[in-house]
PDB file of N, CA and C in Angstrom:
ATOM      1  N   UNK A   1      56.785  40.967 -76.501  1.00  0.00           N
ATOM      2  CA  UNK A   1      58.041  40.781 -77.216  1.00  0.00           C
ATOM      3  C   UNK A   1      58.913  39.811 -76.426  1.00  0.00           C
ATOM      4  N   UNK A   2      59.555  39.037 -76.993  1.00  0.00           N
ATOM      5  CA  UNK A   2      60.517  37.736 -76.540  1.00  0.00           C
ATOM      6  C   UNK A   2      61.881  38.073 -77.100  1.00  0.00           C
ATOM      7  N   UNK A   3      62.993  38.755 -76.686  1.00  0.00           N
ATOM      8  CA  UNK A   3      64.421  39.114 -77.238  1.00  0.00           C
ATOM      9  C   UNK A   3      64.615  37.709 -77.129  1.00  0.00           C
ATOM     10  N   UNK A   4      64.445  36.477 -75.969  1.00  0.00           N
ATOM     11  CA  UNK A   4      65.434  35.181 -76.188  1.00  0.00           C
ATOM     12  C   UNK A   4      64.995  34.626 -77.170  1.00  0.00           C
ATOM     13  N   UNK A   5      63.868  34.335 -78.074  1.00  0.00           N
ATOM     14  CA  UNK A   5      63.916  33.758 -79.404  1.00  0.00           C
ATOM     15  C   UNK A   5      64.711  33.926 -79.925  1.00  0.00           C
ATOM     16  N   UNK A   6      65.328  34.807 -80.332  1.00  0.00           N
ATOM     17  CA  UNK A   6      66.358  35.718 -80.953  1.00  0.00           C
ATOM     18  C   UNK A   6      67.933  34.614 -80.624  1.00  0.00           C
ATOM     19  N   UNK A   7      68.029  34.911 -79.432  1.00  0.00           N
ATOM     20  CA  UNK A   7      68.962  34.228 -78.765  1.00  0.00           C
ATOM     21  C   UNK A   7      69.208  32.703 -78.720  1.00  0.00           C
ATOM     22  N   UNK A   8      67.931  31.978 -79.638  1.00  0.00           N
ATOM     23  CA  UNK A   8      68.290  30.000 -79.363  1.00  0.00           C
ATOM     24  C   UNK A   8      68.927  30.209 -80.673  1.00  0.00           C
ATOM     25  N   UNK A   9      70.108  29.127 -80.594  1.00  0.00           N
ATOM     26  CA  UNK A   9      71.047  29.040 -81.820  1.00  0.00           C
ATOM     27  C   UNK A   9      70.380  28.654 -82.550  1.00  0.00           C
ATOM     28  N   UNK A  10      71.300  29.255 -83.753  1.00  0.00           N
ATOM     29  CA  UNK A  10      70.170  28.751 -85.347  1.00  0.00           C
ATOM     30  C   UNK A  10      69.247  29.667 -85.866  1.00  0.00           C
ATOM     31  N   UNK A  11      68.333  30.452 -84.491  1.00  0.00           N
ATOM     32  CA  UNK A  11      67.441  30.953 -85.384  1.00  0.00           C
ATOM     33  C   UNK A  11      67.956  32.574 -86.005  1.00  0.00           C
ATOM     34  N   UNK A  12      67.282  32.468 -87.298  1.00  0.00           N
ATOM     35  CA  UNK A  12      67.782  33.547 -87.891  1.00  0.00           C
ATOM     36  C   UNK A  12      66.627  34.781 -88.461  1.00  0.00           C
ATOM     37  N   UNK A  13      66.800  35.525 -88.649  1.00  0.00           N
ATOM     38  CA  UNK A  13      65.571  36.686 -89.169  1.00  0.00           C
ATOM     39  C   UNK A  13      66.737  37.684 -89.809  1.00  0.00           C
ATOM     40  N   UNK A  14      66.145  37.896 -91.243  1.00  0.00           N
ATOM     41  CA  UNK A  14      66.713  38.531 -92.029  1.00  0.00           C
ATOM     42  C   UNK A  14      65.818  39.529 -92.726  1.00  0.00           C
ATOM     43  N   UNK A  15      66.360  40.793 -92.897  1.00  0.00           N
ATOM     44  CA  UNK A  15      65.290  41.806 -93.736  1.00  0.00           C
ATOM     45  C   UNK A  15      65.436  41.446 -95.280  1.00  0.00           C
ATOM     46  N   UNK A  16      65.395  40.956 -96.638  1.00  0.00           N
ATOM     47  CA  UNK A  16      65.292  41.331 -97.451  1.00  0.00           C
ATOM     48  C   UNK A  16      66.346  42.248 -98.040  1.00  0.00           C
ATOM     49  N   UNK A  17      65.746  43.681 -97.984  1.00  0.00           N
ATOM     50  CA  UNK A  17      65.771  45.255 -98.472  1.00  0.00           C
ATOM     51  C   UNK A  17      67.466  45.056 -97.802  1.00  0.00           C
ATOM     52  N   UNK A  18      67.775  44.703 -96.534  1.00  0.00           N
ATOM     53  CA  UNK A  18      69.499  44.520 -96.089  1.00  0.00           C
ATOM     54  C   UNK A  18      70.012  43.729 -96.511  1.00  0.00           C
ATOM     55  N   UNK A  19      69.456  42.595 -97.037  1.00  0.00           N
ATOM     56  CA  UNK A  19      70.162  41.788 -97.967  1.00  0.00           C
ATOM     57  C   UNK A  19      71.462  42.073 -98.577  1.00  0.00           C
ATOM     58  N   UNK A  20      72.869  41.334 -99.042  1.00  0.00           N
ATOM     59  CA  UNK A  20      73.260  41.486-100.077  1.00  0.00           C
ATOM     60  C   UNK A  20      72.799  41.649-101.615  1.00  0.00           C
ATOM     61  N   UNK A  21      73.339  41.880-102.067  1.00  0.00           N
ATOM     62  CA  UNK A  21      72.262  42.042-103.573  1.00  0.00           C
ATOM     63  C   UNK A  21      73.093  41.546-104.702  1.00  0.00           C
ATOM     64  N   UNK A  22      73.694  40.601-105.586  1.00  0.00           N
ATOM     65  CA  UNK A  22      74.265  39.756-106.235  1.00  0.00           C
ATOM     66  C   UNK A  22      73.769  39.878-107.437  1.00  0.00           C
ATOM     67  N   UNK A  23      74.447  40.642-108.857  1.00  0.00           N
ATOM     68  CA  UNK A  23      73.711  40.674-110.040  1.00  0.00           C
ATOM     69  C   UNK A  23      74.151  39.317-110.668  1.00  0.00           C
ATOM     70  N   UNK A  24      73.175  38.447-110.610  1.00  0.00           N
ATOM     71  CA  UNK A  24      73.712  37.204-111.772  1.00  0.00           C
ATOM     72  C   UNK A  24      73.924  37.436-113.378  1.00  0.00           C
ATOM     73  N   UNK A  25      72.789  38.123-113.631  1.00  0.00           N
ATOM     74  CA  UNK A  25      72.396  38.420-115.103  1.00  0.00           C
ATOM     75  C   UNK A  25      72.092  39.745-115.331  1.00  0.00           C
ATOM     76  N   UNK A  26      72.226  40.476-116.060  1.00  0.00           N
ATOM     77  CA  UNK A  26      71.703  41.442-116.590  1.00  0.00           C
ATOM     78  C   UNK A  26      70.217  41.619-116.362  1.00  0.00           C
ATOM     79  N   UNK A  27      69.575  42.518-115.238  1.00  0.00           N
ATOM     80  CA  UNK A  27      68.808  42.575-114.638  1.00  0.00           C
ATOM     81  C   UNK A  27      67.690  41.775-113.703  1.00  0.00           C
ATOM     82  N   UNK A  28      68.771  40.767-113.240  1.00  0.00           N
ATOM     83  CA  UNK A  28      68.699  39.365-112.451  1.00  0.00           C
ATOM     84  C   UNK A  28      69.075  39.540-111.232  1.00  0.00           C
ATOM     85  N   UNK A  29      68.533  39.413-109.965  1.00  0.00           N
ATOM     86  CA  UNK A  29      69.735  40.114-109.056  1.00  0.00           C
ATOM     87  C   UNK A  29      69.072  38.542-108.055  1.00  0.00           C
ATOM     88  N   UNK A  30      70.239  38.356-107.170  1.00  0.00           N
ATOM     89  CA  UNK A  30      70.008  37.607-106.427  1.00  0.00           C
ATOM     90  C   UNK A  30      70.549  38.197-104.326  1.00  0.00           C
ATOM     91  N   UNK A  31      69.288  37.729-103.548  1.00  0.00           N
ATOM     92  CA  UNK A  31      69.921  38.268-102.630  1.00  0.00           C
ATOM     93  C   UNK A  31      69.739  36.832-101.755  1.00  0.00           C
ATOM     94  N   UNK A  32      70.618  36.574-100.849  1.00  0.00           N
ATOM     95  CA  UNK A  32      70.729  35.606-100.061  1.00  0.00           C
ATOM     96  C   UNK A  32      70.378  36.048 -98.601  1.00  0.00           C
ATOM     97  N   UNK A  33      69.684  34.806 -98.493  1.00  0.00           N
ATOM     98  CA  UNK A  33      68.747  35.265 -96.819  1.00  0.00           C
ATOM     99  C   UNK A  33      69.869  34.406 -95.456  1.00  0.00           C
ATOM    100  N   UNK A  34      69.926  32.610 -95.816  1.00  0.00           N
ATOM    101  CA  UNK A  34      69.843  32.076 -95.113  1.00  0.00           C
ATOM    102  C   UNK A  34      70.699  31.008 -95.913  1.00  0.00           C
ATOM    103  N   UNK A  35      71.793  30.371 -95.198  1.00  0.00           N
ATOM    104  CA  UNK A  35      72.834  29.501 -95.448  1.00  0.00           C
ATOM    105  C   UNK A  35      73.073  28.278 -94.197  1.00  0.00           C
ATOM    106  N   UNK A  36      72.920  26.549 -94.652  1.00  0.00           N
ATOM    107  CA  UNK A  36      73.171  25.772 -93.599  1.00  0.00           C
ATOM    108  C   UNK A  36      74.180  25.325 -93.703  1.00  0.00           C
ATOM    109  N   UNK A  37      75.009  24.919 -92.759  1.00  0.00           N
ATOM    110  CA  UNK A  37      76.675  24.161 -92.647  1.00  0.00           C
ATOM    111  C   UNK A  37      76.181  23.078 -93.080  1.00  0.00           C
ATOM    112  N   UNK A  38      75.036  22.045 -93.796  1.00  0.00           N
ATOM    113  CA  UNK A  38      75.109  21.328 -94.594  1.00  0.00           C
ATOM    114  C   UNK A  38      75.054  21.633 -96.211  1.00  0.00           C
ATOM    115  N   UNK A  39      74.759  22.939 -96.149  1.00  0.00           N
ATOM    116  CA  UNK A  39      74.177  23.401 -97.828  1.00  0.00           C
ATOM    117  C   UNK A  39      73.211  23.782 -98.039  1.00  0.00           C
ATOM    118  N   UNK A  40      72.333  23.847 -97.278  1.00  0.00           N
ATOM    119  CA  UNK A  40      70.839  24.012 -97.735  1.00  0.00           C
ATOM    120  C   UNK A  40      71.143  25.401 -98.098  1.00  0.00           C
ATOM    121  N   UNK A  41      69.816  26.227 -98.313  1.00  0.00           N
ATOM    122  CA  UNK A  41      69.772  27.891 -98.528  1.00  0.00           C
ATOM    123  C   UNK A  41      68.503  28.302 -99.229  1.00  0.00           C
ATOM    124  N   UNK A  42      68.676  29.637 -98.672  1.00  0.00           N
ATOM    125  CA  UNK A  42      67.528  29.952 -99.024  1.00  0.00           C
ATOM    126  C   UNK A  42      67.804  31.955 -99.442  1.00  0.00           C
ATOM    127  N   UNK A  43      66.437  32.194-100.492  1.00  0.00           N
ATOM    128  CA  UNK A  43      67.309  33.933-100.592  1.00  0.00           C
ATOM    129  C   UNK A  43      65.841  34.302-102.155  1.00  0.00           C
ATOM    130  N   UNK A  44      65.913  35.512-102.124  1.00  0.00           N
ATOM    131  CA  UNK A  44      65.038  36.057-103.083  1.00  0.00           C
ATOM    132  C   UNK A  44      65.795  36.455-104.340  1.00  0.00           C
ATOM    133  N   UNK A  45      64.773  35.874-105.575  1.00  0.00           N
ATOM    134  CA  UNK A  45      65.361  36.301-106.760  1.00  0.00           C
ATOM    135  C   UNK A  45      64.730  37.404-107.468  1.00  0.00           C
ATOM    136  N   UNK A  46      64.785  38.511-107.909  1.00  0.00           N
ATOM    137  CA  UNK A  46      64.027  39.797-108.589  1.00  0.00           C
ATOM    138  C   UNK A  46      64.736  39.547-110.004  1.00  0.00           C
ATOM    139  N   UNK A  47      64.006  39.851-110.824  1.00  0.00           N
ATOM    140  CA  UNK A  47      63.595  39.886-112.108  1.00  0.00           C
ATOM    141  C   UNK A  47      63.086  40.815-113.146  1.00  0.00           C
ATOM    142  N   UNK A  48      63.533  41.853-113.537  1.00  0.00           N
ATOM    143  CA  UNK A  48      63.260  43.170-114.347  1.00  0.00           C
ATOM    144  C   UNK A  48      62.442  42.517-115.626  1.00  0.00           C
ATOM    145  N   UNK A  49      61.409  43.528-115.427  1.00  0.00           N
ATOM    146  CA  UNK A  49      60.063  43.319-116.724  1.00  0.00           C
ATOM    147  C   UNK A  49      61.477  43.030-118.211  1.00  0.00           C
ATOM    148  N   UNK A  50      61.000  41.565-119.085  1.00  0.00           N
ATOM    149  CA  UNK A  50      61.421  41.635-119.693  1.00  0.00           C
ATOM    150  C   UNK A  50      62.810  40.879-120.457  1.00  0.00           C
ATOM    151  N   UNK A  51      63.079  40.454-119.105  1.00  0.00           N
ATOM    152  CA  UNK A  51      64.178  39.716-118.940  1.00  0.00           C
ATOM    153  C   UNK A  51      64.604  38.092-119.102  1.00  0.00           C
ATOM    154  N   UNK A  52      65.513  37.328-118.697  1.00  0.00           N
ATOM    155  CA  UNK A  52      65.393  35.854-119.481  1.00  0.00           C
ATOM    156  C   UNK A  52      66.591  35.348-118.722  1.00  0.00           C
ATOM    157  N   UNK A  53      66.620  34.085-118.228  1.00  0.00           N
ATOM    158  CA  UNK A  53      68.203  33.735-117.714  1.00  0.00           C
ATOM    159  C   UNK A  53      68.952  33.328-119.367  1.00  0.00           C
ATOM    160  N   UNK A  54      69.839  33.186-119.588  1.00  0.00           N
ATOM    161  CA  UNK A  54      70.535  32.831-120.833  1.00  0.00           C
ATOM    162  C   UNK A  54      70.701  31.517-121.400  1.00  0.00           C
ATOM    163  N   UNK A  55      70.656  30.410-120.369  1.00  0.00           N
ATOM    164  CA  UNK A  55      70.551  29.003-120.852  1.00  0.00           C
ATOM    165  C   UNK A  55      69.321  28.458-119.397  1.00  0.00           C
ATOM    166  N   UNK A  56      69.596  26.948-119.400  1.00  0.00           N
ATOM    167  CA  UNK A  56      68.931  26.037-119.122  1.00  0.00           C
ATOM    168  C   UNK A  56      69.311  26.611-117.604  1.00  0.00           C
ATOM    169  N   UNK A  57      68.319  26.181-116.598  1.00  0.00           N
ATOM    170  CA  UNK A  57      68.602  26.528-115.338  1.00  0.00           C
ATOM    171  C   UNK A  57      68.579  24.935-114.703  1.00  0.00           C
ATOM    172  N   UNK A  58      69.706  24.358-114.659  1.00  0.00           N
ATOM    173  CA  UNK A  58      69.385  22.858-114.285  1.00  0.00           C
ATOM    174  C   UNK A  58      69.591  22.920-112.432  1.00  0.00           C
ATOM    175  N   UNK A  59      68.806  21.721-111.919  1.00  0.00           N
ATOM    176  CA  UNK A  59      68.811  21.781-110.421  1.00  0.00           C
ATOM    177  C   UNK A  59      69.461  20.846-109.774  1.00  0.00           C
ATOM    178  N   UNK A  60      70.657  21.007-109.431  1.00  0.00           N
ATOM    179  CA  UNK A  60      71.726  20.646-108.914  1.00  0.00           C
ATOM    180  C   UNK A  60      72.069  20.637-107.839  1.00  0.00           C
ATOM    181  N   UNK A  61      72.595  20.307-106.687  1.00  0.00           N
ATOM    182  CA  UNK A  61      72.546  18.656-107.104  1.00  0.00           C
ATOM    183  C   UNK A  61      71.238  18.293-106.264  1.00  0.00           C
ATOM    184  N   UNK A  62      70.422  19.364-105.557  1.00  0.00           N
ATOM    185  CA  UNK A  62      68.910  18.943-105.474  1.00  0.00           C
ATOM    186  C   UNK A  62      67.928  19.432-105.696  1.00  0.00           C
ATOM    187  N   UNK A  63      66.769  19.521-105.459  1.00  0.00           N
ATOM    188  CA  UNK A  63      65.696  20.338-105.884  1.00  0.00           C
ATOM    189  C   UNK A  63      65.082  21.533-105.697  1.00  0.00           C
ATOM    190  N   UNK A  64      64.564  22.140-106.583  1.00  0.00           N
ATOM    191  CA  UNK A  64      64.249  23.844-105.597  1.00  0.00           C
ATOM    192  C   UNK A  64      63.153  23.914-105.445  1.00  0.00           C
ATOM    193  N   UNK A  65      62.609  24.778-104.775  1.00  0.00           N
ATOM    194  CA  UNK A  65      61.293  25.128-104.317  1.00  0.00           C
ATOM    195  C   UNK A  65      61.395  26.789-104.443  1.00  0.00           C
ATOM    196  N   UNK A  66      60.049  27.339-105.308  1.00  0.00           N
ATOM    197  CA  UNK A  66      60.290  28.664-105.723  1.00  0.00           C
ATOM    198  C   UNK A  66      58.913  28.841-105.105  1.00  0.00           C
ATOM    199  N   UNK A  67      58.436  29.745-104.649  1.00  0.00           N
ATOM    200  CA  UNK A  67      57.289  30.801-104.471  1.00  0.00           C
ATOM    201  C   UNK A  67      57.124  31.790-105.305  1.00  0.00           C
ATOM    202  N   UNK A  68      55.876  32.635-105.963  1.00  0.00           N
ATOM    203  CA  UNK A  68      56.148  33.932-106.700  1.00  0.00           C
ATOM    204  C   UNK A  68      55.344  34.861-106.012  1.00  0.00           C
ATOM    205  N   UNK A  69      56.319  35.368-104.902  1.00  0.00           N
ATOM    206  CA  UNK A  69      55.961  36.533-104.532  1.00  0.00           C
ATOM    207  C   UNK A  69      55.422  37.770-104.865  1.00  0.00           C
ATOM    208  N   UNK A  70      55.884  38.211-106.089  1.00  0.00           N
ATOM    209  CA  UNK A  70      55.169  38.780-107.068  1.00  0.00           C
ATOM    210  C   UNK A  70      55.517  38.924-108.458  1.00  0.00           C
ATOM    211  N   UNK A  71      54.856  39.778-108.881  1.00  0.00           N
ATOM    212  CA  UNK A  71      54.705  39.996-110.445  1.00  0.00           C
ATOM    213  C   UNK A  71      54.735  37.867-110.974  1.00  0.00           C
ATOM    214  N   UNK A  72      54.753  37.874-112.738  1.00  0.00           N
ATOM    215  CA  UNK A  72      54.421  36.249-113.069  1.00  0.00           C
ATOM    216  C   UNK A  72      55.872  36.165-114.140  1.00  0.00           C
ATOM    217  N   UNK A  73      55.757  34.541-113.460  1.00  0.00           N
ATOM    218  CA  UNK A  73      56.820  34.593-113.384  1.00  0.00           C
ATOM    219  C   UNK A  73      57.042  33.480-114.359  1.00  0.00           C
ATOM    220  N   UNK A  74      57.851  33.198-115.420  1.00  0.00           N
ATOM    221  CA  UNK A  74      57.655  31.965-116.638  1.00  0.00           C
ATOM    222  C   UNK A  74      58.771  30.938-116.651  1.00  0.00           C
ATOM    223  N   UNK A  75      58.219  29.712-116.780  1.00  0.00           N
ATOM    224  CA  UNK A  75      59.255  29.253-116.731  1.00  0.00           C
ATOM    225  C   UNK A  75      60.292  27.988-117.894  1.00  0.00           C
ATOM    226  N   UNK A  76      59.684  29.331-119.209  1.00  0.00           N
ATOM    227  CA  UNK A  76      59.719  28.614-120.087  1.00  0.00           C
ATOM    228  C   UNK A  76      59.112  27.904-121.027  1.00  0.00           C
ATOM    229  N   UNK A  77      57.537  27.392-119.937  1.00  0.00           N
ATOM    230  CA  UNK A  77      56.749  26.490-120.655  1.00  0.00           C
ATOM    231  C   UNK A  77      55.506  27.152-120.619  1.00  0.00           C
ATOM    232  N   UNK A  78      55.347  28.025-119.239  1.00  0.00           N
ATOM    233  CA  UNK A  78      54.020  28.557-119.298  1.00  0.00           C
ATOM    234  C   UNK A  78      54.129  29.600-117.515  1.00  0.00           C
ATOM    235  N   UNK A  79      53.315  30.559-117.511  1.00  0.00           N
ATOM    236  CA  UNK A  79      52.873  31.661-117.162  1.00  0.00           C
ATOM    237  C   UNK A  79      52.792  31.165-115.284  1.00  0.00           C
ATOM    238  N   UNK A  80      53.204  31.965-114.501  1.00  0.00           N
ATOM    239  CA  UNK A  80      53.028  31.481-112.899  1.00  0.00           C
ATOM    240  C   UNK A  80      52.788  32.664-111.905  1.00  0.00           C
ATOM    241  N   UNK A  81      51.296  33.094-111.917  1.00  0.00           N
ATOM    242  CA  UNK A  81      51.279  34.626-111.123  1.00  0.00           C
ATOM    243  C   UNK A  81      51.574  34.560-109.605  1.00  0.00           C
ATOM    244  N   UNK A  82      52.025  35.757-108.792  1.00  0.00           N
ATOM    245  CA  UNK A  82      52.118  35.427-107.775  1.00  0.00           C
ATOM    246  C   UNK A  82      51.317  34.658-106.896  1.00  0.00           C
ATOM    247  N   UNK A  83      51.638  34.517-105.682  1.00  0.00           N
ATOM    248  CA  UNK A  83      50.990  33.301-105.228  1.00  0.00           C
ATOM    249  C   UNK A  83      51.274  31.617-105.477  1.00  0.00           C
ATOM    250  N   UNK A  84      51.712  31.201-106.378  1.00  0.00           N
ATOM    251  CA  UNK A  84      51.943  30.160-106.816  1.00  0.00           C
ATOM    252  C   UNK A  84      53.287  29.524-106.260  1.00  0.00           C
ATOM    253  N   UNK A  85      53.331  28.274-105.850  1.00  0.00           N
ATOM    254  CA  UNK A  85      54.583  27.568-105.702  1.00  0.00           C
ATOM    255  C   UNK A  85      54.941  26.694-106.612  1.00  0.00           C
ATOM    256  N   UNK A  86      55.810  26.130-107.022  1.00  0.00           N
ATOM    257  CA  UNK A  86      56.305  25.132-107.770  1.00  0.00           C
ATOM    258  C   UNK A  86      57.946  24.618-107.055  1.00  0.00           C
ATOM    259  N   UNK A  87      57.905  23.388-107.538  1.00  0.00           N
ATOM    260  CA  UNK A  87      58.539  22.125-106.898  1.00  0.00           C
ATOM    261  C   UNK A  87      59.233  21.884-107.928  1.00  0.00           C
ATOM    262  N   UNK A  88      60.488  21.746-108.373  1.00  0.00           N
ATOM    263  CA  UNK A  88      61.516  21.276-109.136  1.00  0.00           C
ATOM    264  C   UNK A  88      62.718  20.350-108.971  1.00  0.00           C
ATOM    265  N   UNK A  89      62.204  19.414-109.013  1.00  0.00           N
ATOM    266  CA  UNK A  89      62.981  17.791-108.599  1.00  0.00           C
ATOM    267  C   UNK A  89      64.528  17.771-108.987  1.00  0.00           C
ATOM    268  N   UNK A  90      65.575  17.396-108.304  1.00  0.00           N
ATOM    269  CA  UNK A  90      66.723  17.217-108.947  1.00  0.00           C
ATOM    270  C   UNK A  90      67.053  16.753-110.377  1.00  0.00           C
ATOM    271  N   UNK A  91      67.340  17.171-110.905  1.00  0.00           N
ATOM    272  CA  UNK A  91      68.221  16.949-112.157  1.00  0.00           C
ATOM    273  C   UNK A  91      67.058  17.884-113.134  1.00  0.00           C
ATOM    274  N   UNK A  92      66.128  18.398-113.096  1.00  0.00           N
ATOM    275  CA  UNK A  92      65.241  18.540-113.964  1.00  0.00           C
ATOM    276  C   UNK A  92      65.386  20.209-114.183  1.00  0.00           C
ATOM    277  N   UNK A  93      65.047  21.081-115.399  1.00  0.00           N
ATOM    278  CA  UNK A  93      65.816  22.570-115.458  1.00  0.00           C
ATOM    279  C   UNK A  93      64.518  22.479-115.945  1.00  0.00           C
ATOM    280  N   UNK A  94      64.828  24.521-116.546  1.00  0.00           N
ATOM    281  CA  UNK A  94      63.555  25.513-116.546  1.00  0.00           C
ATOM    282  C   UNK A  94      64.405  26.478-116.975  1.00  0.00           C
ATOM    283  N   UNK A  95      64.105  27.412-118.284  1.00  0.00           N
ATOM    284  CA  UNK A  95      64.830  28.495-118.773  1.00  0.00           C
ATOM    285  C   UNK A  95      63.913  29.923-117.559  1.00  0.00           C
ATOM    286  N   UNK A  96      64.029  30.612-116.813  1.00  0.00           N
ATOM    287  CA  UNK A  96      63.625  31.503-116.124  1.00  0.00           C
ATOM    288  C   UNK A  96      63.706  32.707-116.858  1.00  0.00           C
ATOM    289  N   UNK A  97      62.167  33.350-116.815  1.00  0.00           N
ATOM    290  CA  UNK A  97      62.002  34.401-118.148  1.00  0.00           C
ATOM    291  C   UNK A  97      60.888  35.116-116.935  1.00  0.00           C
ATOM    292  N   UNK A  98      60.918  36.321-117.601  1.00  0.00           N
ATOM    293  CA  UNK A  98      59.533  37.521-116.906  1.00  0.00           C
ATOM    294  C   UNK A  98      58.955  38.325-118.263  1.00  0.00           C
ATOM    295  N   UNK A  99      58.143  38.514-118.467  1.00  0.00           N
ATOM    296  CA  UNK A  99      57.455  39.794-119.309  1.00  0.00           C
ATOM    297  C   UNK A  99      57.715  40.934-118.129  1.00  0.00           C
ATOM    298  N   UNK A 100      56.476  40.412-117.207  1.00  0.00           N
ATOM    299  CA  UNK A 100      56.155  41.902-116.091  1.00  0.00           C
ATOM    300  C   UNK A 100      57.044  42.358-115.425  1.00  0.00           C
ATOM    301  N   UNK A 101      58.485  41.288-114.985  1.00  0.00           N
ATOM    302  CA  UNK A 101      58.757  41.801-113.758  1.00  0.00           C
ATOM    303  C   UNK A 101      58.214  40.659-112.542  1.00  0.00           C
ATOM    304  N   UNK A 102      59.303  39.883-111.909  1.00  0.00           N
ATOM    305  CA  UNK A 102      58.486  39.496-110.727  1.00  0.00           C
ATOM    306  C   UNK A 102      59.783  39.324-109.426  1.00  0.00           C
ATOM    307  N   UNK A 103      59.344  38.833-108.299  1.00  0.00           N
ATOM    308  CA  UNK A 103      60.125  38.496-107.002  1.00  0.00           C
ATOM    309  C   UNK A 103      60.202  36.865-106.781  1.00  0.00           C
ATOM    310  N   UNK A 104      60.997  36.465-106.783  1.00  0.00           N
ATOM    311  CA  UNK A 104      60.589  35.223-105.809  1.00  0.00           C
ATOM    312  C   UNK A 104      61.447  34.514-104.810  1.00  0.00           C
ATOM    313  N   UNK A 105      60.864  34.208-103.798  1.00  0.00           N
ATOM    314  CA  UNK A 105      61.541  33.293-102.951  1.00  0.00           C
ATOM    315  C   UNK A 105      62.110  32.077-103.611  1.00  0.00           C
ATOM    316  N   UNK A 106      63.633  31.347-102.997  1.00  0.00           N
ATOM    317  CA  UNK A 106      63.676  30.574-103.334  1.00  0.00           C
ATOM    318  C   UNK A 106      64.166  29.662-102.506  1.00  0.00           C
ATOM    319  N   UNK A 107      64.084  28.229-102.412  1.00  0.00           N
ATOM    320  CA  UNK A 107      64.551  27.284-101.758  1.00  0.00           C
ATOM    321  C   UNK A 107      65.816  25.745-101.600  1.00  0.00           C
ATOM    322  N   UNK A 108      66.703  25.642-101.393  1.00  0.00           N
ATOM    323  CA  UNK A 108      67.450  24.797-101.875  1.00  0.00           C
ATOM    324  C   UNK A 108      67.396  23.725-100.643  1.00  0.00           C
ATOM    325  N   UNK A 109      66.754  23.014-100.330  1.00  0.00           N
ATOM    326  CA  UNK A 109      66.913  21.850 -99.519  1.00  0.00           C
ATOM    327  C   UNK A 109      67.984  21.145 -98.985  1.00  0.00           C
ATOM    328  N   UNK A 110      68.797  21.019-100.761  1.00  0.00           N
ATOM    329  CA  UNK A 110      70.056  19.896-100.723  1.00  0.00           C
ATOM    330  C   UNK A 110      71.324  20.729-101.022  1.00  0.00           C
ATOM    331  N   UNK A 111      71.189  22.318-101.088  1.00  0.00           N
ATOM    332  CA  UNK A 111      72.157  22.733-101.518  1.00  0.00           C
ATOM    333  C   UNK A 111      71.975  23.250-102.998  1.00  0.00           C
TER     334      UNK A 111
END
């Protein structure tokens, strides 16, 4: 075990499950992991079997990077089981929908 990793600025380790927990939508919850003094961020989105964001999810003002941690995850156009990453370029959206239920990581580069 190394406690000074811990100790070089910057680095961060976050549980999840301690997370804040942020309902966006009606059984949408968002929890935030990790925040940069330029914008970047990063944080897990859960998704109740069944569910749908309400409009267009546009990517502003840069691109995201999603993982599906689990359950599959849709994005409108077609079906994404866990395991899968996808890359979503600035300016370009995705209506975010579940049948099953899923988790996912998410990524903001630019904010």
């Amino acid at each position: 075990m190394h406690p000074e990793i811990l100790a070089q600025p910057g680095y961060t380790a976050v549980s999840v499950e301690e997370a804040p927990v942020r309902e966006l939508f009606p059984g949408i919850r968002f929890r935030p992991l990790w925040t940069d003094p330029a914008g970047a961020h990063a944080g897990v989105l859960e998704m109740d079997p069944g569910t749908s964001w309400p409009r267009r999810d546009v990517h502003e003002p840069g691109p995201e990077e999603v993982y599906v941690v689990a359950g599959t995850f849709n994005d409108g156009a077609r079906d994404h089981p866990a395991g899968t990453f996808l890359h979503a370029p600035a300016g370009s959206w995705h209506v975010p929908q579940t049948v099953t239920g899923c988790t996912l990581f998410l990524f903001y580069p630019e904010g």
